[in-house]
Protein backbone atom coordinates (compact mmCIF):
# COMPACT_ATOMS: atom_id res chain seq x y z
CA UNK A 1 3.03 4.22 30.42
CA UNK A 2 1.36 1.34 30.37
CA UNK A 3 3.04 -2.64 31.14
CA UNK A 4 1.70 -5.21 28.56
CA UNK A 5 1.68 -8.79 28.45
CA UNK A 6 -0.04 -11.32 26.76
CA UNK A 7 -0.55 -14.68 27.15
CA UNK A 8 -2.80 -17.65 25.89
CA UNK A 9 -1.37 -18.37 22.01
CA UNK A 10 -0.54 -21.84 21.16
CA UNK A 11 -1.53 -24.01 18.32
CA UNK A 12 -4.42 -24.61 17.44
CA UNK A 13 -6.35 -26.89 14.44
CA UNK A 14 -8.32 -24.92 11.50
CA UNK A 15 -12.08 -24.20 13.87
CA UNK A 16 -10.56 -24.85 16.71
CA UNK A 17 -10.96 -21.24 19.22
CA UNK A 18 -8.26 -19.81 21.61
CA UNK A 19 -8.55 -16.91 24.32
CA UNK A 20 -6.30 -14.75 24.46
CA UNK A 21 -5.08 -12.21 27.49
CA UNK A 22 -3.04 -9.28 27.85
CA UNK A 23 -2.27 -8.43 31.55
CA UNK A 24 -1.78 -4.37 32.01
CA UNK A 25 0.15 -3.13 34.68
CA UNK A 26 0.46 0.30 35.76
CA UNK A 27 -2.88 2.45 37.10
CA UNK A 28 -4.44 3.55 33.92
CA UNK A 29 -5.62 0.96 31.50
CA UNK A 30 -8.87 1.73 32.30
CA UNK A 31 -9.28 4.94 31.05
CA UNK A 32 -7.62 3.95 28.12
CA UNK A 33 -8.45 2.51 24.34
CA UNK A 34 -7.19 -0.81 23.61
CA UNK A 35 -6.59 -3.12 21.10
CA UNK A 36 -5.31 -6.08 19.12
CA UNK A 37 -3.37 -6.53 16.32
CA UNK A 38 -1.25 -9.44 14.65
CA UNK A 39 1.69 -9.56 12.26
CA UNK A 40 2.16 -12.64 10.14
CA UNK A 41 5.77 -13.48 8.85
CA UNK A 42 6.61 -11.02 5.80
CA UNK A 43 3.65 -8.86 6.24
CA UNK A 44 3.12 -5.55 7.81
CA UNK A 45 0.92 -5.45 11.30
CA UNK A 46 -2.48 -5.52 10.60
CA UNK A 47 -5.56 -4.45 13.08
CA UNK A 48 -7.33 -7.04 14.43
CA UNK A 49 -10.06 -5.30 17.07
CA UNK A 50 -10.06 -2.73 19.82
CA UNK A 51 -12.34 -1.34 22.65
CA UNK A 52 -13.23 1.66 24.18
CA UNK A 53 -12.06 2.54 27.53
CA UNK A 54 -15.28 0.99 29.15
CA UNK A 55 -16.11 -1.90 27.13
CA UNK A 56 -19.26 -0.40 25.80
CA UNK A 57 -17.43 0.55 21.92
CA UNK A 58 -15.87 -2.41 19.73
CA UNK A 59 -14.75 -2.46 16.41
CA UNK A 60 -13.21 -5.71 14.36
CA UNK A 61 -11.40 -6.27 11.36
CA UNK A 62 -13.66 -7.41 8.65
CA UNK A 63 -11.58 -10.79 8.27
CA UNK A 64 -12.54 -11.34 11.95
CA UNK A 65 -16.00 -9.60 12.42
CA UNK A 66 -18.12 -12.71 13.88
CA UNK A 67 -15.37 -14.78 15.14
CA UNK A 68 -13.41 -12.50 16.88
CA UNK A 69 -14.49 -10.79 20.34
CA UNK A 70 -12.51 -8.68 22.05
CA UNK A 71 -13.60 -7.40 26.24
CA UNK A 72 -11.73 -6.38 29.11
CA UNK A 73 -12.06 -6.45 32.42
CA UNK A 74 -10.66 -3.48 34.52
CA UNK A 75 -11.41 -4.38 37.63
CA UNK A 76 -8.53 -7.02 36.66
CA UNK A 77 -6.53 -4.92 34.19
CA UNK A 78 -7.07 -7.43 31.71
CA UNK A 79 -7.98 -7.18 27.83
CA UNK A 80 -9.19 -10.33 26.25
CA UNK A 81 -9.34 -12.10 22.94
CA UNK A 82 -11.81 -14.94 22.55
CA UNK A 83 -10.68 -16.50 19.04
CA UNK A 84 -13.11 -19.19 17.58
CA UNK A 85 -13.64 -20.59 14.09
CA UNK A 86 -9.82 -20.55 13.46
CA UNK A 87 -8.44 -20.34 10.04
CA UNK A 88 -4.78 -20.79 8.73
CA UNK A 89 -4.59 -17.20 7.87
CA UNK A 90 -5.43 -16.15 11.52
CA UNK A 91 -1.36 -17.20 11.56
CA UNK A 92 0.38 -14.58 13.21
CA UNK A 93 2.01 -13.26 16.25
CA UNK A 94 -0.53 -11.43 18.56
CA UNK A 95 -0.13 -8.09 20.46
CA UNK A 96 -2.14 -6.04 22.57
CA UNK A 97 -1.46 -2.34 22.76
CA UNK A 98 -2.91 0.81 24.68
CA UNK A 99 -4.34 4.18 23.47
CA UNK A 100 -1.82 6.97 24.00
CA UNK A 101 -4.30 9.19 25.71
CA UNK A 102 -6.76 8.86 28.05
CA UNK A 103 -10.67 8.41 27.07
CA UNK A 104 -9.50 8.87 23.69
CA UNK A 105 -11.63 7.71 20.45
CA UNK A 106 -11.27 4.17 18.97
CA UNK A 107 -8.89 3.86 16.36
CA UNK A 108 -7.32 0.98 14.29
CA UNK A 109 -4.18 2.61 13.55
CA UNK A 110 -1.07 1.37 14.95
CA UNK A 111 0.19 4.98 15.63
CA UNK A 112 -2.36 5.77 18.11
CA UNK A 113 -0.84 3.07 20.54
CA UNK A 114 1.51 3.85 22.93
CA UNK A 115 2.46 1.20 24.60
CA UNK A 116 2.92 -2.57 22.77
CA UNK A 117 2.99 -5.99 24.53
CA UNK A 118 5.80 -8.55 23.26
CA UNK A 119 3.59 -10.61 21.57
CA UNK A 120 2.05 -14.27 21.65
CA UNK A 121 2.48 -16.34 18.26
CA UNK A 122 -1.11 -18.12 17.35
CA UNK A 123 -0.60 -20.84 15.05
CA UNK A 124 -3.37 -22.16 13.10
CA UNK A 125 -2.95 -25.86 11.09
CA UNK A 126 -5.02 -26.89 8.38
C-alpha cells in the first residue's frame, strides 16, 4: 500500500493557477500509475489526469487538456498538479490516488486505484 497526501489547494480567482502535490510514502510509487481526480459537492468523482509509472505517458480530462499538467518526481515520491487558467467549475476537492499494480497501464477509472489521498479542496471565485 501506498501513503497519500496532498497538499497545495487554496483559493484561488477565475485564471489565477495553483500547484498541487501529493507526497507518497511507502517504497513503490514509482513503479506505479498515478493520478488525479476531483469531486465537486453533489457530483460523482470525476478524472482529472494521470501518469505512467515513469512520467513518459499522460492523459487529461478534456475539460482540463491545456491547462492542466500533471508530473512526478520519484526521486522525491512526489506527484504534481500544476493548475493554471482557473475556472469556477475547476471547484472541487482534489485527490491523488495510485495504480493497484505495479507498471500497470494508464487508466482513468477510479477502480483501478488502490490507494486514495484525503483530499485538498481547490476553490475557484469568479
Amino acid at each position: 500500500q501506498v501513503q497519500l497526501a496532498e497538499s497545495g489547494g487554496g483559493l484561488v480567482q477565475a485564471g489565477g493557477s495553483l500547484r498541487l502535490a501529493c507526497a507518497a510514502s511507502g517504497r513503490t510509487f514509482s513503479s506505479r500509475a498515478m493520478g488525479w481526480f476531483r469531486q465537486a459537492p453533489g457530483k460523482e468523482r470525476e478524472f482529472v489526469a494521470t501518469i505512467s509509472w515513469n512520467g513518459i505517458s499522460k492523459s487529461y480530462a478534456d475539460s482540463v487538456k491545456g491547462r492542466f499538467t500533471i508530473s512526478r518526481d520519484n526521486a522525491k515520491n512526489t506527484l504534481y498538479l500544476q493548475m493554471n487558467s482557473l475556472k469556477p467549475e475547476d471547484t472541487a476537492v482534489y485527490y491523488c490516488a495510485a495504480g493497484t499494480v505495479s507498471y500497470g497501464s494508464l487508466s482513468q477509472y477510479p477502480r483501478d486505484f488502490g490507494s486514495w489521498g484525503q483530499g485538498t479542496q481547490v476553490t475557484v471565485s469568479s
